[in-house]
Protein backbone atom coordinates (compact mmCIF):
# COMPACT_ATOMS: atom_id res chain seq x y z
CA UNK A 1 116.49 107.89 102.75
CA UNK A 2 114.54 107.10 99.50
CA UNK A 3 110.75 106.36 99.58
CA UNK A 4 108.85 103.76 97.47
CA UNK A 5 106.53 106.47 96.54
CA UNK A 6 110.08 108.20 94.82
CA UNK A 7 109.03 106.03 92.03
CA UNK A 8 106.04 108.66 90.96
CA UNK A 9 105.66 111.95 90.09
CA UNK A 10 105.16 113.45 93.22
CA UNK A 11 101.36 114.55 91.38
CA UNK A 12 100.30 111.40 91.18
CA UNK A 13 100.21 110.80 95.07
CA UNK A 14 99.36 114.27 95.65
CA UNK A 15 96.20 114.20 93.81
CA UNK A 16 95.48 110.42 95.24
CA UNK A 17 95.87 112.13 98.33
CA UNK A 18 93.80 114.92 97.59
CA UNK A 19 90.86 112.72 96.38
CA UNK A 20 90.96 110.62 99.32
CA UNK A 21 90.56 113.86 101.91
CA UNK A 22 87.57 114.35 99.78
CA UNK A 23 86.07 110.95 99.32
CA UNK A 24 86.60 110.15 103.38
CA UNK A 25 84.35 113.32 103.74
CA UNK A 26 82.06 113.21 100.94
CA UNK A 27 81.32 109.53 100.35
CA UNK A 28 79.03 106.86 102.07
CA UNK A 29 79.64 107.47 105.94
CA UNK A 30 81.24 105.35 107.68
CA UNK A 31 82.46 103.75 105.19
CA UNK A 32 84.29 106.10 103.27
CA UNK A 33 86.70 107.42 105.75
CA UNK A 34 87.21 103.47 106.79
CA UNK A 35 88.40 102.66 103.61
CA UNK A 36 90.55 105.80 102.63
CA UNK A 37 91.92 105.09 106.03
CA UNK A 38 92.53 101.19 105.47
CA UNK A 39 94.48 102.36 102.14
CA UNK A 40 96.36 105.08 103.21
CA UNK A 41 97.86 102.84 106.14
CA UNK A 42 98.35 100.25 103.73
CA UNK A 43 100.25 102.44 101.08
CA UNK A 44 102.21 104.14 103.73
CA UNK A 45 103.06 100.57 104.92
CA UNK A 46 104.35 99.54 101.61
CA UNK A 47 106.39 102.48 101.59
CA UNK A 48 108.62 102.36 104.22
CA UNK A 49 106.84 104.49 106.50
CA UNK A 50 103.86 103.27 108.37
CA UNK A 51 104.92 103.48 111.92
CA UNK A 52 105.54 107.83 111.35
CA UNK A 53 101.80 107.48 109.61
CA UNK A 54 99.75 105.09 111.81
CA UNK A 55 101.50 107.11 114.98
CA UNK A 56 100.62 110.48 113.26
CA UNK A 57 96.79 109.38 113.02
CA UNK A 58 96.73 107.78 116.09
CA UNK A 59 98.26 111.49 117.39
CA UNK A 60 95.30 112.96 116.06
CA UNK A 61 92.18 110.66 116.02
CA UNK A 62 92.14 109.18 119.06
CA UNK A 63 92.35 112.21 121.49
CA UNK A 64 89.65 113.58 119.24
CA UNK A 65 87.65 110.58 119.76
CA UNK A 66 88.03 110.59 123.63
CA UNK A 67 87.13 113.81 123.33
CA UNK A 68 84.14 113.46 121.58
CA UNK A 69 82.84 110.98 124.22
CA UNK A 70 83.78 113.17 126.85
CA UNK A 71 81.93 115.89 125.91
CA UNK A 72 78.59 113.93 125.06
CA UNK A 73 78.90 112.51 128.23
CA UNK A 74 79.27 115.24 130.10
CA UNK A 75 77.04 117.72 127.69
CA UNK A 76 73.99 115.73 126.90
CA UNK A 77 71.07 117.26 125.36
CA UNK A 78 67.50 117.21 126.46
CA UNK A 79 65.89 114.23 124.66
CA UNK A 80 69.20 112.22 125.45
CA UNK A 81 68.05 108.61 127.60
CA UNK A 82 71.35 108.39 129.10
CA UNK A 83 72.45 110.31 132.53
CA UNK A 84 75.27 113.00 132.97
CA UNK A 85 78.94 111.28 132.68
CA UNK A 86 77.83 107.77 131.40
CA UNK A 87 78.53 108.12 127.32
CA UNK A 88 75.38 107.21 124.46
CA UNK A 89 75.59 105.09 122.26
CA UNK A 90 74.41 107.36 119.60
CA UNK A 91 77.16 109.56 121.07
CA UNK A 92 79.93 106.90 120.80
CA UNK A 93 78.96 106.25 117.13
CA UNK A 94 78.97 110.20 115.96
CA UNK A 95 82.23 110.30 118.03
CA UNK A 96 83.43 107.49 115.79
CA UNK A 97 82.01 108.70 112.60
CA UNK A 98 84.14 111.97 112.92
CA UNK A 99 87.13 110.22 113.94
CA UNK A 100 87.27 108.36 111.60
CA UNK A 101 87.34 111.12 108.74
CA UNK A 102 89.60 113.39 110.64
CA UNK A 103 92.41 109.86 110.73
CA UNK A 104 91.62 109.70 107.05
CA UNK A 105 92.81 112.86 106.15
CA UNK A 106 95.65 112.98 108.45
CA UNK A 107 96.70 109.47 107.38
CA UNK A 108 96.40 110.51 103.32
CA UNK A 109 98.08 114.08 103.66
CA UNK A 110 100.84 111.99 105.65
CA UNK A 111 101.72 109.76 103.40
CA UNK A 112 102.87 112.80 101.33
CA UNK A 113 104.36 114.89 103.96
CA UNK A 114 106.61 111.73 104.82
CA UNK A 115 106.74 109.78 101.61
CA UNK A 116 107.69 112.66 99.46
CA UNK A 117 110.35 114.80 99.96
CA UNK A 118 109.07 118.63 99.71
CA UNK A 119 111.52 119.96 97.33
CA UNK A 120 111.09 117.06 94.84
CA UNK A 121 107.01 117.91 95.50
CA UNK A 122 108.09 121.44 94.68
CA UNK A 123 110.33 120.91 91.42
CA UNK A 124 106.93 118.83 89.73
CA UNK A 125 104.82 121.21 90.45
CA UNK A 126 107.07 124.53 89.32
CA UNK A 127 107.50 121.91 86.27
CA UNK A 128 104.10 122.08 85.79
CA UNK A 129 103.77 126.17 86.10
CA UNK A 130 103.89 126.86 89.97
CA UNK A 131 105.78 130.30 90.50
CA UNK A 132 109.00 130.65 91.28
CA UNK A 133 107.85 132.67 94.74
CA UNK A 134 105.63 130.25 95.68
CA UNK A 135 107.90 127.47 95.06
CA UNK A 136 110.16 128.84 97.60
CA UNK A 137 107.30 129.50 100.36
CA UNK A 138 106.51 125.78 99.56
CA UNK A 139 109.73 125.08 100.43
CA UNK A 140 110.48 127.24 103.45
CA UNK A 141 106.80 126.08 104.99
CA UNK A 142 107.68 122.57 104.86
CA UNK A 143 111.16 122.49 105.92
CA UNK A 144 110.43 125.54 109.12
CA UNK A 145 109.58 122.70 111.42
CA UNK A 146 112.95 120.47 110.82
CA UNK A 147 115.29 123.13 111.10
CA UNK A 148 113.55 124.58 113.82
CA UNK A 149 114.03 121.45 115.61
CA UNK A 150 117.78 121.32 114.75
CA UNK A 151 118.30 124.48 115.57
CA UNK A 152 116.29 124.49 118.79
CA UNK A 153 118.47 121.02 119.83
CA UNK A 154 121.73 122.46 118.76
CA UNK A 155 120.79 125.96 121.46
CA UNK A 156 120.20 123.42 124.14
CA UNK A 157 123.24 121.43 123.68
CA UNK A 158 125.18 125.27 123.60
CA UNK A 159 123.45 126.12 126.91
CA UNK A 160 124.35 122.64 128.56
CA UNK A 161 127.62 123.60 127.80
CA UNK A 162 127.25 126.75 129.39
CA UNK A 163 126.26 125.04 132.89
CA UNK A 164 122.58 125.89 132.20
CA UNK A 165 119.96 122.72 133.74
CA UNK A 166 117.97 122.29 130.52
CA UNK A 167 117.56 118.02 131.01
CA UNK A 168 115.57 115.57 132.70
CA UNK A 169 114.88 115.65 136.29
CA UNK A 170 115.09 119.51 136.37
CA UNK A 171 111.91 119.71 137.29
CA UNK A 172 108.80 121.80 136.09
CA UNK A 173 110.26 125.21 137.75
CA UNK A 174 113.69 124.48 136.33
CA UNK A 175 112.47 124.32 132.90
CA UNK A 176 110.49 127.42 133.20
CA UNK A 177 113.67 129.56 134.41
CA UNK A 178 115.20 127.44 131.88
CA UNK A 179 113.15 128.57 128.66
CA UNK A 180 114.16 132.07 128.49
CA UNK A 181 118.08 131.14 127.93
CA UNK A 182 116.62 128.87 125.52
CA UNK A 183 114.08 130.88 123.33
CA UNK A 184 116.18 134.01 123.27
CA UNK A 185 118.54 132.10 121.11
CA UNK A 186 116.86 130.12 119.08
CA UNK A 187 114.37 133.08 118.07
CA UNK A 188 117.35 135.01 116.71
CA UNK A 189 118.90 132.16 115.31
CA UNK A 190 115.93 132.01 113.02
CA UNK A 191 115.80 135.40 112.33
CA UNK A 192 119.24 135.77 111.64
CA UNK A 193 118.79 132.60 108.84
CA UNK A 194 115.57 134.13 107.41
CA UNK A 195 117.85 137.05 106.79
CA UNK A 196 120.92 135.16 105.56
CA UNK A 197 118.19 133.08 102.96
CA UNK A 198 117.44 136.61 101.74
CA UNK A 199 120.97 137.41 101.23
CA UNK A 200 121.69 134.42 99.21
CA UNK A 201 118.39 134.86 96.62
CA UNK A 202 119.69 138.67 96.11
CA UNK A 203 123.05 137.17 95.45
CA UNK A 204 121.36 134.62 92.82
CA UNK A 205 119.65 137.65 91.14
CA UNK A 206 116.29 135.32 92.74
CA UNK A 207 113.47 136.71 90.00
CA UNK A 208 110.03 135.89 91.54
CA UNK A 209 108.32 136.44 87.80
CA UNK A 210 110.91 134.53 85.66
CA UNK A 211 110.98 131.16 83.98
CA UNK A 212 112.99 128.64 85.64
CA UNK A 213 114.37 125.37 84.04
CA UNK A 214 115.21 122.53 86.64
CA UNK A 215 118.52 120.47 86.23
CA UNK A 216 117.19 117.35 87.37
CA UNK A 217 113.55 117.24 85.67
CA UNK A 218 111.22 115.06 87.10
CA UNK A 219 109.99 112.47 85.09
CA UNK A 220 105.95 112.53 84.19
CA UNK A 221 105.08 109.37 81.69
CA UNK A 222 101.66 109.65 80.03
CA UNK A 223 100.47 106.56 82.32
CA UNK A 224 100.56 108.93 85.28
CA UNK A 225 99.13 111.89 83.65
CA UNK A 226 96.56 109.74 82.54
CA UNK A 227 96.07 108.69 86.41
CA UNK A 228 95.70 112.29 87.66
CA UNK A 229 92.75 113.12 85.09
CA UNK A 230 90.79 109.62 86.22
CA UNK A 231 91.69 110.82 89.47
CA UNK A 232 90.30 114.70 89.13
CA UNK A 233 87.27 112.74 87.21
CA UNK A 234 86.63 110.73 89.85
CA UNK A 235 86.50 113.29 92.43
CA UNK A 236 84.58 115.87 90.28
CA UNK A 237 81.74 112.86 89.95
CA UNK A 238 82.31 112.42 93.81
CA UNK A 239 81.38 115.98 94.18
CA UNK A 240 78.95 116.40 91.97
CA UNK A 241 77.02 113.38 93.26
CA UNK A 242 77.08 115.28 97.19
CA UNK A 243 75.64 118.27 95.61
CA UNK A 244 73.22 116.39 93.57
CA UNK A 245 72.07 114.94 96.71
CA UNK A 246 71.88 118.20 98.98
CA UNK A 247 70.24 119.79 96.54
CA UNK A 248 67.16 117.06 96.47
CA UNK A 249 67.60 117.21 100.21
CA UNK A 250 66.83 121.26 100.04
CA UNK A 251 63.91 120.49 97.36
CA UNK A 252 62.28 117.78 99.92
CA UNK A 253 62.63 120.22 103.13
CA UNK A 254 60.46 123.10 101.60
């Protein structure tokens, strides 16, 4: 399945990305991570994949929110005018505040982690002088998850073959006697590929220090490299704007 964002260099989006994590942190609050949140739902929208985005943020933010209440409500300090177990106000909003940068992030980063496919990611940036060994961690790091998950789903449907109770309506104890049929497998079924990947890079003559040349090279137009340094510039002014400001803070406190 191809992505909208397939029409970039996987760069560009990664350094958008990148600059929004640190502009939903660093800029105004709250209305920095609102609007690096706004965007990132709206560009994962236009790209096809805005439910996997807005459901991954949701994932995230709103337990942390809840929380967040919880605990002030529960916790509250001395000089605090509201009783144990009824939430502040003040509370609510702080609650809020870091909610809101925490869904930014996770909404920006997911764009990328479900817009753009990681060995594309990887071939722009061993294009643009990653190492061939970290290439391949890149790779292996992004991809453990799926084919843990397809591996762990093809054990159970070998051990439902085998007569062992592994569905629904087992019951909490029946998945319990369940899991060690179940993890035994699947742990040496990863091992066992982790060795066979191994095999086949010694079998490549694999050479972590040499150059590589890709045979489908990503395409990087000036207009996008152009992007990325407005980008980086934009962030570096971010930055140095926060530190500008923390630093006056620092000369008014002594």
């Amino acid at each position: 399945m191809t992505s909208a964002l397939d029409r970039w260099n996987p760069l560009t989006p990664l350094a958008a990305a990148v600059a929004m994590v640190f502009a939903a942190f660093a800029g105004p609050q709250p209305y920095a991570p609102a609007v690096v949140l706004a965007i990132a739902l709206l560009v994962a929208a236009a790209s096809g994949i805005g439910l996997e985005v807005t459901a991954l943020t949701m994932l995230v933010a709103l337990p942390t929110f809840v929380l967040l209440v919880l605990l002030d409500a529960a916790f509250p300090d001395a000089a605090a005018v509201h009783r144990r177990w009824i939430p502040s106000a003040a509370g609510a909003l702080d609650a809020l505040a870091i909610s809101l940068r925490l869904g930014a992030a996770i909404a920006a980063l997911g764009v990328i982690v479900a817009g753009v496919p990681p060995r594309r990611l990887t071939r722009a940036l061993a294009a643009r002088g990653l190492p061939a060994w970290a290439a391949y961690l890149v790779i292996a790091s992004l991809e453990a998850v799926p084919d843990a998950r397809r591996r762990a789903d093809d054990v159970i449907d070998a051990q439902r073959c085998r007569g062992v109770a592994v569905g629904k309506g087992t019951g909490v104890r029946g998945r319990l006697r369940a899991l060690p049929a179940l993890a035994g497998p699947l742990i040496v079924g990863l091992v066992t590929e982790s060795e066979e990947r191994a095999l086949a890079l010694d079998a490549r003559a694999f050479d972590p220090h040499a150059a590589r040349t890709s045979l489908a090279p990503i395409a990087d137009p000036l207009s996008e490299q152009w992007t990325r340094r407005v980008i980086w510039l934009a962030l570096g002014a971010l930055i140095a704007w926060r530190l500008w400001e923390f630093a006056q803070a620092l000369i008014i406190r002594t």
